[in-house]
PDB file of N, CA and C in Angstrom:
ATOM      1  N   UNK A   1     -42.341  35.479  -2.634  1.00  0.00           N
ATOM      2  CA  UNK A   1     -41.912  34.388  -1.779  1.00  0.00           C
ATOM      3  C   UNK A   1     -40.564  34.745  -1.173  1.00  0.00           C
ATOM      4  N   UNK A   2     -40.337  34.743   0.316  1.00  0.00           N
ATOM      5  CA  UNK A   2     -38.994  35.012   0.890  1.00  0.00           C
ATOM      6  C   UNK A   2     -38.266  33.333   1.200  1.00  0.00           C
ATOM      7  N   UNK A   3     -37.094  33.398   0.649  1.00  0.00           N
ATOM      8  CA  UNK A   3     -36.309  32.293   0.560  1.00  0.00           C
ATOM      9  C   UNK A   3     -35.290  32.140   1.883  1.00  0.00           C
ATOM     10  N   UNK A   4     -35.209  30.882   2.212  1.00  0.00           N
ATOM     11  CA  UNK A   4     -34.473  31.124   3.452  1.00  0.00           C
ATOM     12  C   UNK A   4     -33.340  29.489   3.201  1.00  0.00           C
ATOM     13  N   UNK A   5     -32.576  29.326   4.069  1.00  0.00           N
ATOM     14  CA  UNK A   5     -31.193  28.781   3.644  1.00  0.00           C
ATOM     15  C   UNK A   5     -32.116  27.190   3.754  1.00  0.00           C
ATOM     16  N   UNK A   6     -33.101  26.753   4.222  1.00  0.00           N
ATOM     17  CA  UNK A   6     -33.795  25.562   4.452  1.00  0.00           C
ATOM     18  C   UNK A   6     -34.484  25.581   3.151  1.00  0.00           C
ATOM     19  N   UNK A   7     -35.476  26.059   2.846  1.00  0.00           N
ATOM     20  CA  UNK A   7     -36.053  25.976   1.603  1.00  0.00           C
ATOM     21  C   UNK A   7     -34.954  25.834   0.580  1.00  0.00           C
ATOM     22  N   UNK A   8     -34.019  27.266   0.384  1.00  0.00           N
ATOM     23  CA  UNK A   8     -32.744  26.763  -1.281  1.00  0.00           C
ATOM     24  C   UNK A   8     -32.389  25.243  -0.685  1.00  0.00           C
ATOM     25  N   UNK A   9     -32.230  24.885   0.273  1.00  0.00           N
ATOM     26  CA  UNK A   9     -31.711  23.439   0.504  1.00  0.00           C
ATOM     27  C   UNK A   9     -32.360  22.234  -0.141  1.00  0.00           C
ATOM     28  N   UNK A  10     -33.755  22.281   0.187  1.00  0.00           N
ATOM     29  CA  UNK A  10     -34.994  21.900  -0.395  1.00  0.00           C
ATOM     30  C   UNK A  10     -35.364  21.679  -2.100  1.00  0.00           C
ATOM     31  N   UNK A  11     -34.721  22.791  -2.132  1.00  0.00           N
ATOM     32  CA  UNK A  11     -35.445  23.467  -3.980  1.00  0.00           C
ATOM     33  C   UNK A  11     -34.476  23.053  -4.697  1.00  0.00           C
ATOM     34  N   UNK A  12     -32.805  23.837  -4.129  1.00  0.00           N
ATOM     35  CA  UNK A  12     -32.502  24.316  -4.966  1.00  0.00           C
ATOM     36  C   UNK A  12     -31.048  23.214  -5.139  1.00  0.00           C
ATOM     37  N   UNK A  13     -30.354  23.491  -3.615  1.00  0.00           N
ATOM     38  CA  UNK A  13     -29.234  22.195  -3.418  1.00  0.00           C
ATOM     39  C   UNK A  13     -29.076  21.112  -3.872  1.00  0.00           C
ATOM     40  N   UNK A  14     -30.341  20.098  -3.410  1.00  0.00           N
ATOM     41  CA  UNK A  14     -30.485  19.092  -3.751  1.00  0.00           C
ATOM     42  C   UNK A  14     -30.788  18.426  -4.837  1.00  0.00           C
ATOM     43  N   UNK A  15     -31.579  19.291  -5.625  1.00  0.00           N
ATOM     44  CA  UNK A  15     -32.068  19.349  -6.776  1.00  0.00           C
ATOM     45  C   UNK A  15     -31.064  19.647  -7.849  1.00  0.00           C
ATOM     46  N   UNK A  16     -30.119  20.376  -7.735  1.00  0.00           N
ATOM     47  CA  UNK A  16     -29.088  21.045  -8.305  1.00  0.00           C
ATOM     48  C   UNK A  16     -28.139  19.756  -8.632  1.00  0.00           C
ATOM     49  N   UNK A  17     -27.982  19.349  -7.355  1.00  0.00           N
ATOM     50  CA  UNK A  17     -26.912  18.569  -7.345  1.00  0.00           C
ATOM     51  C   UNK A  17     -27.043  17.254  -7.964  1.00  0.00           C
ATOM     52  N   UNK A  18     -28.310  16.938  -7.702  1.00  0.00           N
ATOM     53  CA  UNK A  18     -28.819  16.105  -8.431  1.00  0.00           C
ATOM     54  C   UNK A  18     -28.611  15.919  -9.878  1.00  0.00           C
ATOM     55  N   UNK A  19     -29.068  16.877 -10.612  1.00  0.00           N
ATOM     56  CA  UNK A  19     -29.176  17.107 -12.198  1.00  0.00           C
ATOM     57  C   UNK A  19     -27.677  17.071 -12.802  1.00  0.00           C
ATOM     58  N   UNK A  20     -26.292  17.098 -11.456  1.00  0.00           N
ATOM     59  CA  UNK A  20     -25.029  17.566 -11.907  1.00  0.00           C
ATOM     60  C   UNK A  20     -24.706  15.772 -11.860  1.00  0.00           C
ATOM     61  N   UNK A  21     -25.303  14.606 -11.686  1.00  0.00           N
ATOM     62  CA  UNK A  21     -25.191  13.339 -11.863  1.00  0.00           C
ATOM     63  C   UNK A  21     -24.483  12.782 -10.576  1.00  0.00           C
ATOM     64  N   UNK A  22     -24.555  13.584  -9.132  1.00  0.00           N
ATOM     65  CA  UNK A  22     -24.500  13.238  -7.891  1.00  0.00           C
ATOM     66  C   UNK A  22     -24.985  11.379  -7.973  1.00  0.00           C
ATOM     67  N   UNK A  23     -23.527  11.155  -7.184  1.00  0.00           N
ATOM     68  CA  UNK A  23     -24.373   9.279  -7.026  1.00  0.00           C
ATOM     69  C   UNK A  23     -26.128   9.453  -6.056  1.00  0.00           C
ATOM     70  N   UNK A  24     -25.588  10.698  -5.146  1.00  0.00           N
ATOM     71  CA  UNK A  24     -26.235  10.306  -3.617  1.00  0.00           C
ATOM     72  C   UNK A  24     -28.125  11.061  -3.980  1.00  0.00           C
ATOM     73  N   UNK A  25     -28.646  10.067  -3.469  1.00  0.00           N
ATOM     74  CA  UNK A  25     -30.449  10.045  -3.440  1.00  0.00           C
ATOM     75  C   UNK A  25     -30.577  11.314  -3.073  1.00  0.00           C
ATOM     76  N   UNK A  26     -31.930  11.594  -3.221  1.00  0.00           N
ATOM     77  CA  UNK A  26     -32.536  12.887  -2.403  1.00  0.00           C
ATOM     78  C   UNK A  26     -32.470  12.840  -0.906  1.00  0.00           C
ATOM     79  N   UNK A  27     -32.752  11.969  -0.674  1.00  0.00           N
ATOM     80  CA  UNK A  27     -32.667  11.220   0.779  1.00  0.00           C
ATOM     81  C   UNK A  27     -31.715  11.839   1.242  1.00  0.00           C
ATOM     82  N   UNK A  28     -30.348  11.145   0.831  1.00  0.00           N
ATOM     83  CA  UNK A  28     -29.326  11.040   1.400  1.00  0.00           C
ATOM     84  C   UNK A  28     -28.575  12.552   0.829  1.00  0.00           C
ATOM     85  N   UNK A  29     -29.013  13.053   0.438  1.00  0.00           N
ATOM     86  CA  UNK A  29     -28.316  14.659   0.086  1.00  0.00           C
ATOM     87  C   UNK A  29     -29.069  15.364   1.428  1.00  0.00           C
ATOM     88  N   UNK A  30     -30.336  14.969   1.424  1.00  0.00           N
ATOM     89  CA  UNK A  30     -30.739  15.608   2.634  1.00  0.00           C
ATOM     90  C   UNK A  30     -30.138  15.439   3.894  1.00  0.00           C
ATOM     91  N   UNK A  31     -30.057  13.881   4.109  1.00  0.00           N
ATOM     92  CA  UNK A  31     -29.035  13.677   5.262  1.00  0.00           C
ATOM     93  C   UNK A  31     -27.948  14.182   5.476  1.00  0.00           C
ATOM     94  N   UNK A  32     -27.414  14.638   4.579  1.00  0.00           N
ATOM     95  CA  UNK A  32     -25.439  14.874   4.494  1.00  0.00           C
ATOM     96  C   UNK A  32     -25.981  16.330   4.661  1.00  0.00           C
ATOM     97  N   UNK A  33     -26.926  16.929   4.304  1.00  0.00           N
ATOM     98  CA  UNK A  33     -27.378  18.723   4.533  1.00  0.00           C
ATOM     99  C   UNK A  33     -27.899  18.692   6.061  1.00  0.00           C
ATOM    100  N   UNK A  34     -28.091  17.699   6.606  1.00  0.00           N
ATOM    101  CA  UNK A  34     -28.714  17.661   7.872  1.00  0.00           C
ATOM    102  C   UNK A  34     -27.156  17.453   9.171  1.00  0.00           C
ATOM    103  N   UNK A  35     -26.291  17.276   8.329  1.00  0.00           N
ATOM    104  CA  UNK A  35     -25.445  16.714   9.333  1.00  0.00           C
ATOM    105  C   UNK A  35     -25.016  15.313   9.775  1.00  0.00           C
ATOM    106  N   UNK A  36     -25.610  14.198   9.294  1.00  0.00           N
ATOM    107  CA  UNK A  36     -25.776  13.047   9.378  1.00  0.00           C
ATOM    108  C   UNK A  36     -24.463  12.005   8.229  1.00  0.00           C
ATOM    109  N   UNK A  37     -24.364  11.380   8.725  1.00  0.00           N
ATOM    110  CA  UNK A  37     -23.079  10.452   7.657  1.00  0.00           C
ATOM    111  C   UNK A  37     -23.941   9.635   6.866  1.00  0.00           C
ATOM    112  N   UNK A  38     -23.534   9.548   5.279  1.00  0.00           N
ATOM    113  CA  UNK A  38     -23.787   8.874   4.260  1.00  0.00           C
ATOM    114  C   UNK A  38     -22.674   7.934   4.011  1.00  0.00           C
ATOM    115  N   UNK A  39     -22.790   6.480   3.703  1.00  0.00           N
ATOM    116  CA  UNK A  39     -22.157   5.411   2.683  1.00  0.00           C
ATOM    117  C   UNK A  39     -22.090   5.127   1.578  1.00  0.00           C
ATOM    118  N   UNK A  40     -20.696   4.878   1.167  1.00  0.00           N
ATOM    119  CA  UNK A  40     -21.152   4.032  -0.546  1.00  0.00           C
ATOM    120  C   UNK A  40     -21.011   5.615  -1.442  1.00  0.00           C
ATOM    121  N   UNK A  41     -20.515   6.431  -1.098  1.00  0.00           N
ATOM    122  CA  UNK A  41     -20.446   7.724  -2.128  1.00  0.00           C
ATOM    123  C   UNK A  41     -18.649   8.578  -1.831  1.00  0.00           C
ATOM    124  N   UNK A  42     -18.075   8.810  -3.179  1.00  0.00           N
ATOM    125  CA  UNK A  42     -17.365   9.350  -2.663  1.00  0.00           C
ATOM    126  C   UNK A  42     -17.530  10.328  -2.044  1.00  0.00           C
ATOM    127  N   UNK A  43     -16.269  11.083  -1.457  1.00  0.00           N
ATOM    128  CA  UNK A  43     -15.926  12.149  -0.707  1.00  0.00           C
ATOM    129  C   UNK A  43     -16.232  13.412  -1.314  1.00  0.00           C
ATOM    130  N   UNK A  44     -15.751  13.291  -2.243  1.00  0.00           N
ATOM    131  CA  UNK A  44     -15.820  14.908  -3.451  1.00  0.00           C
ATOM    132  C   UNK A  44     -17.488  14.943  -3.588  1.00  0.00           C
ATOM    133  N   UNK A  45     -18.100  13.613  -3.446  1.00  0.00           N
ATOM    134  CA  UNK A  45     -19.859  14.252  -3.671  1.00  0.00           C
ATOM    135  C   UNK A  45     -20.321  14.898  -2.903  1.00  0.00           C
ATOM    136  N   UNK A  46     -19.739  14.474  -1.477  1.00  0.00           N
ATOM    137  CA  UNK A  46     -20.178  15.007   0.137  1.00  0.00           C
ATOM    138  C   UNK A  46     -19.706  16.228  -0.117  1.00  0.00           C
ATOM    139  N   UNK A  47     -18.510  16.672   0.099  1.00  0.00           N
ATOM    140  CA  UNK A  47     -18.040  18.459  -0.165  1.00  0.00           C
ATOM    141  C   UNK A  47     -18.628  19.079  -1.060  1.00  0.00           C
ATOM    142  N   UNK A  48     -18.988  18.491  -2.103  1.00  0.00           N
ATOM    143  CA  UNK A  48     -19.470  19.463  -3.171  1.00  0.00           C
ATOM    144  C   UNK A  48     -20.532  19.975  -2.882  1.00  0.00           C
ATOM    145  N   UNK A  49     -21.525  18.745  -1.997  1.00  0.00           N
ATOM    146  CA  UNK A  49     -22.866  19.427  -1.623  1.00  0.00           C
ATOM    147  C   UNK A  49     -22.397  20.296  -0.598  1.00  0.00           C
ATOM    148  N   UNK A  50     -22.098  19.674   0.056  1.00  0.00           N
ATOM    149  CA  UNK A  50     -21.727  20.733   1.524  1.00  0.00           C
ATOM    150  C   UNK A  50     -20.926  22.178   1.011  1.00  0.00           C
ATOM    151  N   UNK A  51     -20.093  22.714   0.365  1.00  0.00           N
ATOM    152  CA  UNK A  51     -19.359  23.936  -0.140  1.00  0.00           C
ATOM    153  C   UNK A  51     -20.390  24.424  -0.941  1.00  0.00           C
ATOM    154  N   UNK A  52     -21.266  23.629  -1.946  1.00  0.00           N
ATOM    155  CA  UNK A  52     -22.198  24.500  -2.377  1.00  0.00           C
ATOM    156  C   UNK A  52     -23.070  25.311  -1.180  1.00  0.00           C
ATOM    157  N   UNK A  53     -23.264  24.569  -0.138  1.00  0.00           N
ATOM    158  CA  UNK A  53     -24.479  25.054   0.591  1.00  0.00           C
ATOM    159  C   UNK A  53     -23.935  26.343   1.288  1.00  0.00           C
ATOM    160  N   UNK A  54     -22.198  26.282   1.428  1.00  0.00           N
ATOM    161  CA  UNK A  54     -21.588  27.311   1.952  1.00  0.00           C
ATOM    162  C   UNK A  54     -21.892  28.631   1.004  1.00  0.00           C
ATOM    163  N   UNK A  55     -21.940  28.144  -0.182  1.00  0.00           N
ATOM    164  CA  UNK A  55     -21.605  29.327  -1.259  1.00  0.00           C
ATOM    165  C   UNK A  55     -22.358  30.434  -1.135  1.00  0.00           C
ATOM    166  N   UNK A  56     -23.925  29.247  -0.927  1.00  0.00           N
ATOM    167  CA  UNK A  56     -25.233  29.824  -1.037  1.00  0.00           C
ATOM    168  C   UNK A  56     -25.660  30.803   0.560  1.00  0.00           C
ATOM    169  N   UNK A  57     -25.250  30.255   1.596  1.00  0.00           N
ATOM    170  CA  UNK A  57     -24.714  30.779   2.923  1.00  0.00           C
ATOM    171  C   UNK A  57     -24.212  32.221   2.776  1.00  0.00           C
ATOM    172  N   UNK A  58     -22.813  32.008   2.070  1.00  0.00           N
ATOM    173  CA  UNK A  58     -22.195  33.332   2.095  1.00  0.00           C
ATOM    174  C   UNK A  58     -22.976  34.411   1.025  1.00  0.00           C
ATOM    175  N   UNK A  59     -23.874  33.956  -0.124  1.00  0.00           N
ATOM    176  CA  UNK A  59     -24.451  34.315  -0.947  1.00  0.00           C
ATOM    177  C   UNK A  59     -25.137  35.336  -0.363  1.00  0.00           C
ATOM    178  N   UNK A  60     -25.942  34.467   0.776  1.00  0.00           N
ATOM    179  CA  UNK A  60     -27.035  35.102   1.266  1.00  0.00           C
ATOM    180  C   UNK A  60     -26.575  36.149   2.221  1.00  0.00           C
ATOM    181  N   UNK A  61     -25.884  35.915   2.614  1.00  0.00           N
ATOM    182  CA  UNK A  61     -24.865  36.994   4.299  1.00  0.00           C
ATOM    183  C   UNK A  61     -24.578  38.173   3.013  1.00  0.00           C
ATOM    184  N   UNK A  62     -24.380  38.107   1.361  1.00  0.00           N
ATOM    185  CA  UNK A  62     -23.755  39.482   1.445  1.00  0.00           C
ATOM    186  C   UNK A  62     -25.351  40.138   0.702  1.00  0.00           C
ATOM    187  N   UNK A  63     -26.522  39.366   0.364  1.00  0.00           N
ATOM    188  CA  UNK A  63     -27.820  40.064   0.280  1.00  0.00           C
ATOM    189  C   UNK A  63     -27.830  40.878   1.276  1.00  0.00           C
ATOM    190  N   UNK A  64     -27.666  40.652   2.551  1.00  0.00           N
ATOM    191  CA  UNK A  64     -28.647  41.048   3.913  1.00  0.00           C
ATOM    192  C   UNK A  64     -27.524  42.172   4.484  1.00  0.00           C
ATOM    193  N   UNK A  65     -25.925  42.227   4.006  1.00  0.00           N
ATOM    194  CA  UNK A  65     -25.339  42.812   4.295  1.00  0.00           C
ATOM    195  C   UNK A  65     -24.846  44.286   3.672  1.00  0.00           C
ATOM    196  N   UNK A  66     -25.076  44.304   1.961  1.00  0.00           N
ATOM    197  CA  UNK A  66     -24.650  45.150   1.357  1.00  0.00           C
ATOM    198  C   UNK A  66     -26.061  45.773   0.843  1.00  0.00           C
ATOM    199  N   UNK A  67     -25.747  47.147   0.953  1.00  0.00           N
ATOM    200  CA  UNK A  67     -27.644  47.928   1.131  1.00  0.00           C
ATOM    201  C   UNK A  67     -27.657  47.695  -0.236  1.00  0.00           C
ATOM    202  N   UNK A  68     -27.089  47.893  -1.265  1.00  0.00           N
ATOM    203  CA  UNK A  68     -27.788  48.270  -2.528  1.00  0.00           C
ATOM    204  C   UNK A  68     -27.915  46.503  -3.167  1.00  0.00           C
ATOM    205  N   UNK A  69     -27.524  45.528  -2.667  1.00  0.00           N
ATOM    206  CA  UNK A  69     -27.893  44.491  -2.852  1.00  0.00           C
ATOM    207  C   UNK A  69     -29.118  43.991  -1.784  1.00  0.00           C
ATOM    208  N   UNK A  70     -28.727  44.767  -0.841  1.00  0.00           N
ATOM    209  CA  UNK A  70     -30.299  43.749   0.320  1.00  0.00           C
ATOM    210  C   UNK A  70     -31.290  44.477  -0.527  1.00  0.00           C
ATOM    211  N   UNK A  71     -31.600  45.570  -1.009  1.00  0.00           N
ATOM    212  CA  UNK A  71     -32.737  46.030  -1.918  1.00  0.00           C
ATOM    213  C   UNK A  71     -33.236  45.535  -2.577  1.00  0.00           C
ATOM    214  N   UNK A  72     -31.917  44.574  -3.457  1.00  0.00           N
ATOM    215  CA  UNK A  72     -32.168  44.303  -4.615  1.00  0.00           C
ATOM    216  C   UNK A  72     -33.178  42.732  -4.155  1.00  0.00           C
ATOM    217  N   UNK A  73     -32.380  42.149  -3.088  1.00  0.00           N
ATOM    218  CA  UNK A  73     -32.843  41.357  -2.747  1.00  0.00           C
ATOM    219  C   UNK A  73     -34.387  41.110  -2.172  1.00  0.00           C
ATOM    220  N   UNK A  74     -34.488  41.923  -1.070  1.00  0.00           N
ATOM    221  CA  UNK A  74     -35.539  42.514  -0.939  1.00  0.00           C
ATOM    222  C   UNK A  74     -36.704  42.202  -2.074  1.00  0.00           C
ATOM    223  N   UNK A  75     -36.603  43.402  -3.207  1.00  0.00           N
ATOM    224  CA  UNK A  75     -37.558  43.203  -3.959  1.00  0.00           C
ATOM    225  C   UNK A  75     -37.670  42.009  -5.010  1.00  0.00           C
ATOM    226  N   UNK A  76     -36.632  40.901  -4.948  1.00  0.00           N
ATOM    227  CA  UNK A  76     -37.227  39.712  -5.331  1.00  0.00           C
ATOM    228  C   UNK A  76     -37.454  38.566  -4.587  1.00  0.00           C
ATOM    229  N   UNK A  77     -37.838  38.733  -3.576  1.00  0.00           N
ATOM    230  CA  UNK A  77     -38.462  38.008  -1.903  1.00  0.00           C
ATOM    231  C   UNK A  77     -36.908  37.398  -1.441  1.00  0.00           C
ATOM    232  N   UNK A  78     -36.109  37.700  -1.592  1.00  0.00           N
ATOM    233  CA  UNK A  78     -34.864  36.967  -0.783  1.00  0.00           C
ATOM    234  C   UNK A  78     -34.188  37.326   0.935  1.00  0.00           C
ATOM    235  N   UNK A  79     -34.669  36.291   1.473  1.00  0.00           N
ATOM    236  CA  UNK A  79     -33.978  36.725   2.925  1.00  0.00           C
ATOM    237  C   UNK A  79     -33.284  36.016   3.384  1.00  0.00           C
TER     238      UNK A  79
END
């Protein structure tokens, strides 16, 4: 399976963030990943999702960038 920054968003973000006792719904994690404004949650929940998604962003930029890691990546479906 090749993973792409929409799917970990899907799987892995939301889900993640979730289990870490996030106030904000699936819904609304999706919304705040979509770009859209959420209510009723602090601030630090919004960044946290959002900087995670960066992490996972830059995560992925150094798979595709560094050869002996895009390999690695590569052979466990990551793009």
């Amino acid at each position: 399976m090749r993973w792409s920054l929409a799917s970990l968003e899907k799987h892995l973000l939301i889900g993640s963030t979730l289990v870490e006792g996030s106030t904000l719904s699936e819904d609304e994690a999706a919304s705040v990943l979509a770009g859209r404004t959420v209510s009723g949650h602090p601030v630090q929940e919004i960044r946290e999702l959002l900087n995670y998604r960066a992490a996972v962003q830059w995560v992925m930029g150094e798979l595709e960038a560094t050869p002996f890691v895009s390999t690695v990546a590569a052979a466990l479906g990551v793009s």
